[in-house]
C-alpha atoms as a PDB file:
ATOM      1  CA  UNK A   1      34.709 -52.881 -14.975  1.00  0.00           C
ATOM      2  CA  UNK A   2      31.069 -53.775 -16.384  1.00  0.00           C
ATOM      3  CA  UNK A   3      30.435 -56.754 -18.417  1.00  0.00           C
ATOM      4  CA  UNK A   4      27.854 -56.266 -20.775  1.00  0.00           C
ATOM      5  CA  UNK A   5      25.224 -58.727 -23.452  1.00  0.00           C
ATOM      6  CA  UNK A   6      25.289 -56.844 -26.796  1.00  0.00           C
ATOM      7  CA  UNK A   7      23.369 -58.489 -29.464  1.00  0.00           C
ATOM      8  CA  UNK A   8      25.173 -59.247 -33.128  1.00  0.00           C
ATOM      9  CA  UNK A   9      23.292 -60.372 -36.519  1.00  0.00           C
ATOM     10  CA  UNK A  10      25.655 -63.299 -38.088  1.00  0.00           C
ATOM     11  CA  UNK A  11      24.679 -63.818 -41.715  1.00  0.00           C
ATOM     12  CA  UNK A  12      25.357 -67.562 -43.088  1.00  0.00           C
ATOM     13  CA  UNK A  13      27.885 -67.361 -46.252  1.00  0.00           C
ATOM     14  CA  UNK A  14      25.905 -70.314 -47.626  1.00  0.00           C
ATOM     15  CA  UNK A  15      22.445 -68.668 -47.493  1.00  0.00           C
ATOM     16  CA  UNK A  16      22.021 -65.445 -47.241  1.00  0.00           C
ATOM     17  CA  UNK A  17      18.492 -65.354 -46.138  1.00  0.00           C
ATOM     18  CA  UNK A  18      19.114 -67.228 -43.231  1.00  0.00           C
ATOM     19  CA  UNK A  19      20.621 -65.281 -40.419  1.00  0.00           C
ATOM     20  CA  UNK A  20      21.131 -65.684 -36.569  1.00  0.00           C
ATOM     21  CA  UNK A  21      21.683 -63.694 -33.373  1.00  0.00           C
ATOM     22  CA  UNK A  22      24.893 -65.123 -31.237  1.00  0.00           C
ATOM     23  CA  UNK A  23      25.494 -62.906 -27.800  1.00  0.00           C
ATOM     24  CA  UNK A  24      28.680 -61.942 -27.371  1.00  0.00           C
ATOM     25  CA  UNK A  25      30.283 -60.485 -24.167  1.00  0.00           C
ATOM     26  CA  UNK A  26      31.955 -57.314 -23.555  1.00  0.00           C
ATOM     27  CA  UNK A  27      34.288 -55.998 -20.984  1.00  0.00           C
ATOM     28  CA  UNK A  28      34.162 -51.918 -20.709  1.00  0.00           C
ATOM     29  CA  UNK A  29      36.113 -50.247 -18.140  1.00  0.00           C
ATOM     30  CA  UNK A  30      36.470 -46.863 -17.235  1.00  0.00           C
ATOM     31  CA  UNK A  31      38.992 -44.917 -14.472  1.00  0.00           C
ATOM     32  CA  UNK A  32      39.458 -41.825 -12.566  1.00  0.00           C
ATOM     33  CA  UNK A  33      43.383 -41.845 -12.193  1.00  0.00           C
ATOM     34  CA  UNK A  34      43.165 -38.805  -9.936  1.00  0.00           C
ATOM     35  CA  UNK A  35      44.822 -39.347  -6.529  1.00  0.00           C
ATOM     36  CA  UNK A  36      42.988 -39.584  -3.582  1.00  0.00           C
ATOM     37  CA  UNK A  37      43.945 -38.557   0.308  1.00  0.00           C
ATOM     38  CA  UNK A  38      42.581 -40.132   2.972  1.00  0.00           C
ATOM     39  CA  UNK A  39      42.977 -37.761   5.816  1.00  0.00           C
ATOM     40  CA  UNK A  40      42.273 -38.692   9.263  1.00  0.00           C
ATOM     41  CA  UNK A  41      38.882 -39.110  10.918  1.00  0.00           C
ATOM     42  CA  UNK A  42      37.352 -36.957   7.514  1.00  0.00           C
ATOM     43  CA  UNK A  43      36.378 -37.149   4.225  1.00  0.00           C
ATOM     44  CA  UNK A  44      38.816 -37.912   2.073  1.00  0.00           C
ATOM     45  CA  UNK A  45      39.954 -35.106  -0.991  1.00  0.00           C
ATOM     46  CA  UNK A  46      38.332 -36.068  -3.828  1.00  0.00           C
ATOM     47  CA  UNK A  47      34.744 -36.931  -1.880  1.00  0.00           C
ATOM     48  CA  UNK A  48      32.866 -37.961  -4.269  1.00  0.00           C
ATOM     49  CA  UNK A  49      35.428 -39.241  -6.865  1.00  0.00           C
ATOM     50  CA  UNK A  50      33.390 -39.678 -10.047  1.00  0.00           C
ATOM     51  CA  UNK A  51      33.418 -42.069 -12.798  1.00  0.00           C
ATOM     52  CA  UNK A  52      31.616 -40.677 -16.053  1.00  0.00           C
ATOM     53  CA  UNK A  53      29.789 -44.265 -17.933  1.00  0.00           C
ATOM     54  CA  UNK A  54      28.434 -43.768 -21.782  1.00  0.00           C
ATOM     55  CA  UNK A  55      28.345 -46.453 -24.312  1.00  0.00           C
ATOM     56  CA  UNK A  56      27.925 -49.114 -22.435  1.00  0.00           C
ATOM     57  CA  UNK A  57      24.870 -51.025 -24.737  1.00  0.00           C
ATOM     58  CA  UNK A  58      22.428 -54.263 -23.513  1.00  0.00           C
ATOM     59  CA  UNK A  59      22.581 -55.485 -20.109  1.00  0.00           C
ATOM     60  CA  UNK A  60      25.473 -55.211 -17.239  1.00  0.00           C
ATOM     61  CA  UNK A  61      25.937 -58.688 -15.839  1.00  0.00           C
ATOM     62  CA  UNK A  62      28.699 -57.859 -13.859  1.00  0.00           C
ATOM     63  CA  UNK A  63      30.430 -54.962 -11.940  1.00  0.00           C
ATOM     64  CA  UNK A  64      33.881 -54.665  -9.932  1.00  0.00           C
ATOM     65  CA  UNK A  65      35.482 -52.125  -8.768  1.00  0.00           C
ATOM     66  CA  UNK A  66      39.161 -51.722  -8.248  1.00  0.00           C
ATOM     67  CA  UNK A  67      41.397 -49.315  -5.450  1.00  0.00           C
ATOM     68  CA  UNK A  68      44.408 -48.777  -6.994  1.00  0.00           C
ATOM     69  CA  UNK A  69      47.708 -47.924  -5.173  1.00  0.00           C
ATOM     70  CA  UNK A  70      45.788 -47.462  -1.625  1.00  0.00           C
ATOM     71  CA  UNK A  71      47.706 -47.756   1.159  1.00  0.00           C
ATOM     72  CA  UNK A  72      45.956 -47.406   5.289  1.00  0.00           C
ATOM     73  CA  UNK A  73      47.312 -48.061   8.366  1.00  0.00           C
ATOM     74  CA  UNK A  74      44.020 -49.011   9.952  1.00  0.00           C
ATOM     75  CA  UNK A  75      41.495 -50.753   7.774  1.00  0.00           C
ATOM     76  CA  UNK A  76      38.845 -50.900  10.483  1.00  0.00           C
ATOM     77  CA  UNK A  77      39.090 -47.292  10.119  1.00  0.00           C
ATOM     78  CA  UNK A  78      37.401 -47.076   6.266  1.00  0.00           C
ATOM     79  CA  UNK A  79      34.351 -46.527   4.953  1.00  0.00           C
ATOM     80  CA  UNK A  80      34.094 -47.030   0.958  1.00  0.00           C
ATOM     81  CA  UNK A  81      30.775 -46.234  -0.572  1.00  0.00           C
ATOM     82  CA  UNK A  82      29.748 -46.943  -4.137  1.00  0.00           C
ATOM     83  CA  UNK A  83      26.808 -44.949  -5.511  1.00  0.00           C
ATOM     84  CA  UNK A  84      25.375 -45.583  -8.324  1.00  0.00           C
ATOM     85  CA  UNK A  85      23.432 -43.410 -11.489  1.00  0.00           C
ATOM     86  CA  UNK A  86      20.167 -45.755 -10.906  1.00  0.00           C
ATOM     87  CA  UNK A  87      20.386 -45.002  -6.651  1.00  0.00           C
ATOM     88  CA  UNK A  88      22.027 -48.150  -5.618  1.00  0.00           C
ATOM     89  CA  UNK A  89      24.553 -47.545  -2.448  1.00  0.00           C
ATOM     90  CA  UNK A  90      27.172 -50.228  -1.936  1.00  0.00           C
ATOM     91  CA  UNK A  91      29.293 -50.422   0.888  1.00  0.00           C
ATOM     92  CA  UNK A  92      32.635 -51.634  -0.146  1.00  0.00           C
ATOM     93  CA  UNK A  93      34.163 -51.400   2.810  1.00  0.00           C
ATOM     94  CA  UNK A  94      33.003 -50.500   6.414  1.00  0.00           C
ATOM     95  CA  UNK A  95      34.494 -50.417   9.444  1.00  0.00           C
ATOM     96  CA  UNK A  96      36.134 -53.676   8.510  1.00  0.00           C
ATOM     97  CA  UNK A  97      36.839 -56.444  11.540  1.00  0.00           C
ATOM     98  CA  UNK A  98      34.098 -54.404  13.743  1.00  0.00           C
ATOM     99  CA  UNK A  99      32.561 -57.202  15.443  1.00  0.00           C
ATOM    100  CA  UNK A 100      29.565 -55.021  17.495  1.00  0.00           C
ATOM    101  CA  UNK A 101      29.122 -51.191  18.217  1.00  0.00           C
ATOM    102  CA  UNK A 102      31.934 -49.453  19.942  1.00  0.00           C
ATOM    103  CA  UNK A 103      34.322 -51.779  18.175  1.00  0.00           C
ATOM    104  CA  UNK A 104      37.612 -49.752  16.961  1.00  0.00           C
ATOM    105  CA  UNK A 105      37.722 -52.949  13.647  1.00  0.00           C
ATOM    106  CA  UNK A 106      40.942 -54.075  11.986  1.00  0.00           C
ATOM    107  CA  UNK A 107      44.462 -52.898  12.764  1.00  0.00           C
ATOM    108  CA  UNK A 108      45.719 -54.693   9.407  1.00  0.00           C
ATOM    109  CA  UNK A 109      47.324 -52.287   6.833  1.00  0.00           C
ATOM    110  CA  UNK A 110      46.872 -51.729   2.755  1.00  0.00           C
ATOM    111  CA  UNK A 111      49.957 -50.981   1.647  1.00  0.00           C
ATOM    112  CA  UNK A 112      50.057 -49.755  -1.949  1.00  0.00           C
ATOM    113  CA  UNK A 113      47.710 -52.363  -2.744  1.00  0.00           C
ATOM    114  CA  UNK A 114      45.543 -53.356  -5.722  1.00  0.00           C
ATOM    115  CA  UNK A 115      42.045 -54.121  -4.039  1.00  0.00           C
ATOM    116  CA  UNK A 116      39.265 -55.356  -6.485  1.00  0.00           C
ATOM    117  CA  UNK A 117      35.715 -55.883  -5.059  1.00  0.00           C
ATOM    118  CA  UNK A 118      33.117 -58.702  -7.431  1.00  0.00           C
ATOM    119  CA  UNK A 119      29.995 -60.321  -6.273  1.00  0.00           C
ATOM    120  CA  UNK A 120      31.449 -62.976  -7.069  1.00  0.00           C
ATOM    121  CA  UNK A 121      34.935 -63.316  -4.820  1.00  0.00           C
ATOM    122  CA  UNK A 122      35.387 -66.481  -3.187  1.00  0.00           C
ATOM    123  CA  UNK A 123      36.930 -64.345   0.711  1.00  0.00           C
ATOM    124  CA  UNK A 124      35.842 -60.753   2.532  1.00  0.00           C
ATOM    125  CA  UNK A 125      38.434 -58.644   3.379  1.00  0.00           C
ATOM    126  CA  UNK A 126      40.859 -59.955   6.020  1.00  0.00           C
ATOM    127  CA  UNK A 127      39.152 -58.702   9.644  1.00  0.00           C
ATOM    128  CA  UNK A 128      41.780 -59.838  11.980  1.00  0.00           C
ATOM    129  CA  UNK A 129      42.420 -57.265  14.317  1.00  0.00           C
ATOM    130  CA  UNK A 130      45.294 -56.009  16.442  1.00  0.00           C
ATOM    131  CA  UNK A 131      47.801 -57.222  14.637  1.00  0.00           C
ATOM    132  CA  UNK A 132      49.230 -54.825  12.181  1.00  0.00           C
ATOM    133  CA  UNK A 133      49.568 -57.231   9.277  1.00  0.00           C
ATOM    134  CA  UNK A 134      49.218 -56.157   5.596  1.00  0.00           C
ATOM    135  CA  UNK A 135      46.332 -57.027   3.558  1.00  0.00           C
ATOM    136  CA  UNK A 136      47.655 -58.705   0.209  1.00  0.00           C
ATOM    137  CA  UNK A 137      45.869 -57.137  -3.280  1.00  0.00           C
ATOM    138  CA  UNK A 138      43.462 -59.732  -3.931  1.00  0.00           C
ATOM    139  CA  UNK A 139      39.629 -59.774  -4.595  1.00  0.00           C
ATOM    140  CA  UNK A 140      37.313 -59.675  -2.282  1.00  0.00           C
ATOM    141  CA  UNK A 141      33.459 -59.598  -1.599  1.00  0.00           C
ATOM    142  CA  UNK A 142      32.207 -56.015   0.039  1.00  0.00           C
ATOM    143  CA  UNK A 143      32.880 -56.344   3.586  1.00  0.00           C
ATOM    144  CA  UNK A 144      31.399 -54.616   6.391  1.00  0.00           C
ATOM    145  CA  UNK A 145      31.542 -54.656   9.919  1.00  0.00           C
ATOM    146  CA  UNK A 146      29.163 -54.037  12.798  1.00  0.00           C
ATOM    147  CA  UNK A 147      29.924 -50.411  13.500  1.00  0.00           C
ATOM    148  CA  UNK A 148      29.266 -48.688  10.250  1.00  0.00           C
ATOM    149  CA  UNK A 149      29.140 -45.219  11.126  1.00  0.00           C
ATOM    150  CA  UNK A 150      27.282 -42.151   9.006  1.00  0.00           C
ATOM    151  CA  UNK A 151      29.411 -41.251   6.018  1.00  0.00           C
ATOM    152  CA  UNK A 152      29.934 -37.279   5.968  1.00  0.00           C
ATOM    153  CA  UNK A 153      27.591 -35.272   3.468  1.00  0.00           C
ATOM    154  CA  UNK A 154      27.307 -34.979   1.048  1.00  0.00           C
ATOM    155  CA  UNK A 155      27.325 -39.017   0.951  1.00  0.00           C
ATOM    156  CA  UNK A 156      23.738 -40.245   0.764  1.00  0.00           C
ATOM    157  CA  UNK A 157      22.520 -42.037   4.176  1.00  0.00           C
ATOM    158  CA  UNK A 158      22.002 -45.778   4.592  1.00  0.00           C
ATOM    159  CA  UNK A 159      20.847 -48.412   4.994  1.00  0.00           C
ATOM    160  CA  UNK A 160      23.871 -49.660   2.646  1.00  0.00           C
ATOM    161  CA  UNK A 161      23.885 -52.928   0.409  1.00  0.00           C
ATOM    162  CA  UNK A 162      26.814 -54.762  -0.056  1.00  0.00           C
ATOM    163  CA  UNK A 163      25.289 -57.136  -2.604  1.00  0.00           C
ATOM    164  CA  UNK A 164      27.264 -55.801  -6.239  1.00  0.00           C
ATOM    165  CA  UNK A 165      24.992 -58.202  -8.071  1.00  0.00           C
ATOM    166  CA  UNK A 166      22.134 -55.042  -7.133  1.00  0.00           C
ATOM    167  CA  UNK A 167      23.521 -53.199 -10.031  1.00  0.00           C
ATOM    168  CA  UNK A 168      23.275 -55.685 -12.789  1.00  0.00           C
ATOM    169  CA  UNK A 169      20.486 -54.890 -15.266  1.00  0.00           C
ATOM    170  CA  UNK A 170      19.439 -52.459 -17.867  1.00  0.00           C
ATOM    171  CA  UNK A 171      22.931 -50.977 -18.806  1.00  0.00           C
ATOM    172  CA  UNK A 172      20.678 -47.658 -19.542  1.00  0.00           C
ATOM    173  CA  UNK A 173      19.255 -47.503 -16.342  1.00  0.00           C
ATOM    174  CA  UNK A 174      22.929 -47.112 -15.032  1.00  0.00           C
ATOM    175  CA  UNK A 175      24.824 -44.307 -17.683  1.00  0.00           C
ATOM    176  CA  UNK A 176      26.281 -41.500 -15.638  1.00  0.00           C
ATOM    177  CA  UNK A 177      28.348 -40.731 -12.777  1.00  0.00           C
ATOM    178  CA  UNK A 178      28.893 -43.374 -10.816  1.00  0.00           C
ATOM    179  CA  UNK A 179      30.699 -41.919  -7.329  1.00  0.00           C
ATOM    180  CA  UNK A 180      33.103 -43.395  -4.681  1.00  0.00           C
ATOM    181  CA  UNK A 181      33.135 -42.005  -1.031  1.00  0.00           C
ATOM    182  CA  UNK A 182      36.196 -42.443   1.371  1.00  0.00           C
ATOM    183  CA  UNK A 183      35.964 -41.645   4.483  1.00  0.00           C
ATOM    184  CA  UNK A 184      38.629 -42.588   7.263  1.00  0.00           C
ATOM    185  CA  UNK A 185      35.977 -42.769  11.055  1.00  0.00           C
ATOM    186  CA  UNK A 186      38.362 -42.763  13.326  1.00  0.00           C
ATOM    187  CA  UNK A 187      41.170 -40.653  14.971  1.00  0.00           C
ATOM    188  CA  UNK A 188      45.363 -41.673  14.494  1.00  0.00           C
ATOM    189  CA  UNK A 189      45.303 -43.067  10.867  1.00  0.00           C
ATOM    190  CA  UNK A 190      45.648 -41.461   7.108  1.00  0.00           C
ATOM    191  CA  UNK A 191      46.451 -43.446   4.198  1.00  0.00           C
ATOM    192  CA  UNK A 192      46.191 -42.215   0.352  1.00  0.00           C
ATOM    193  CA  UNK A 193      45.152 -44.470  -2.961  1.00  0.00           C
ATOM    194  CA  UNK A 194      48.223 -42.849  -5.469  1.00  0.00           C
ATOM    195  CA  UNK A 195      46.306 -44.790  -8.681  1.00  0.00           C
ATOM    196  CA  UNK A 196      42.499 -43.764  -8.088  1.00  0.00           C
ATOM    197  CA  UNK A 197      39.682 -46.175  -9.139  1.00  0.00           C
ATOM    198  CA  UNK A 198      38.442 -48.275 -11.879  1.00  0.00           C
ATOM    199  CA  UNK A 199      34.727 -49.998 -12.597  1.00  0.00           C
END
């Protein structure tokens, strides 16, 4: 979902020559419903899953992104990369509860969960580890661990931000496809996202 600053001319109904500009703000959303399968220790199917954005006038002043439906049985086992049409890479997820290289992360779950990511969220994703717990649907800031490993091609290469407010700006500068990698790092885990993914 992008919030965006459009610009509309108010004309007084007591004067007609006198006329103001009052910003108004505007939600826009867009989704790719499609599936996705998270198979193990690969790519997952739809790698990149694109989002097509058009129309989107003035500035963006604000981007999430939402999972929807994705269920893991190893969260420390997940990369999620956001690319962007102006360049900007945003991890929204890697390697979650890896606490220095070699680290296997986070044995907590998503189960069919609704995960949102903002610049603005108040928690990271839970990074407790061996315990097998599931992750409520929430929103959370982009959360990364220590052991962020290469994303398969054709995934650009790091280094990898996980600041959202990066893409605010020029909503021209960002019409296009904006893509989503998943990639599951590790061997013994699969997990699916049944709704796709929304911005």
């Amino acid at each position: 979902r992008m919030k965006t600053r459009s610009l509309a001319l108010v004309f007084s109904a007591l004067a007609l020559a006198t006329s103001s500009f009052v910003a108004s703000a505007a939600d826009h959303t867009f989704t790719n419903a499609t599936p996705i399968t998270i198979f193990d220790n690969a790519a997952a199917s739809l790698y990149p899953s694109p989002i097509a954005v058009s129309g989107v006038p003035g500035n963006i002043t604000n981007v999430s992104v939402t999972l929807h439906g994705i269920s893991h049985t190893w969260v420390g086992d997940l990369n999620v990369l956001l690319v962007a049409p102006g360049g900007q890479k945003i991890a929204l997820m890697g390697r979650v509860g890896s606490a220095n290289a070699g680290s296997v992360g986070a044995s907590d779950n998503f189960v069919n969960a609704t995960i949102s990511f903002t610049a603005t969220a108040a928690t990271l994703v839970p990074t407790t580890s061996v315990t097998s717990n599931n992750i409520a649907s929430g929103t959370y800031l982009p959360t990364a661990g220590l052991n962020v490993t290469p994303m398969p091609g054709p995934a650009p290469a790091g280094p990898y931000s996980t600041d959202l407010s990066t893409l605010n700006g020029v909503a021209a500068s960002q019409l296009g496809s904006w893509n989503l990698y998943i990639s599951d790092q590790s061997a013994q885990d699969v997990g699916s996202m049944t709704g796709g993914w929304s911005l």
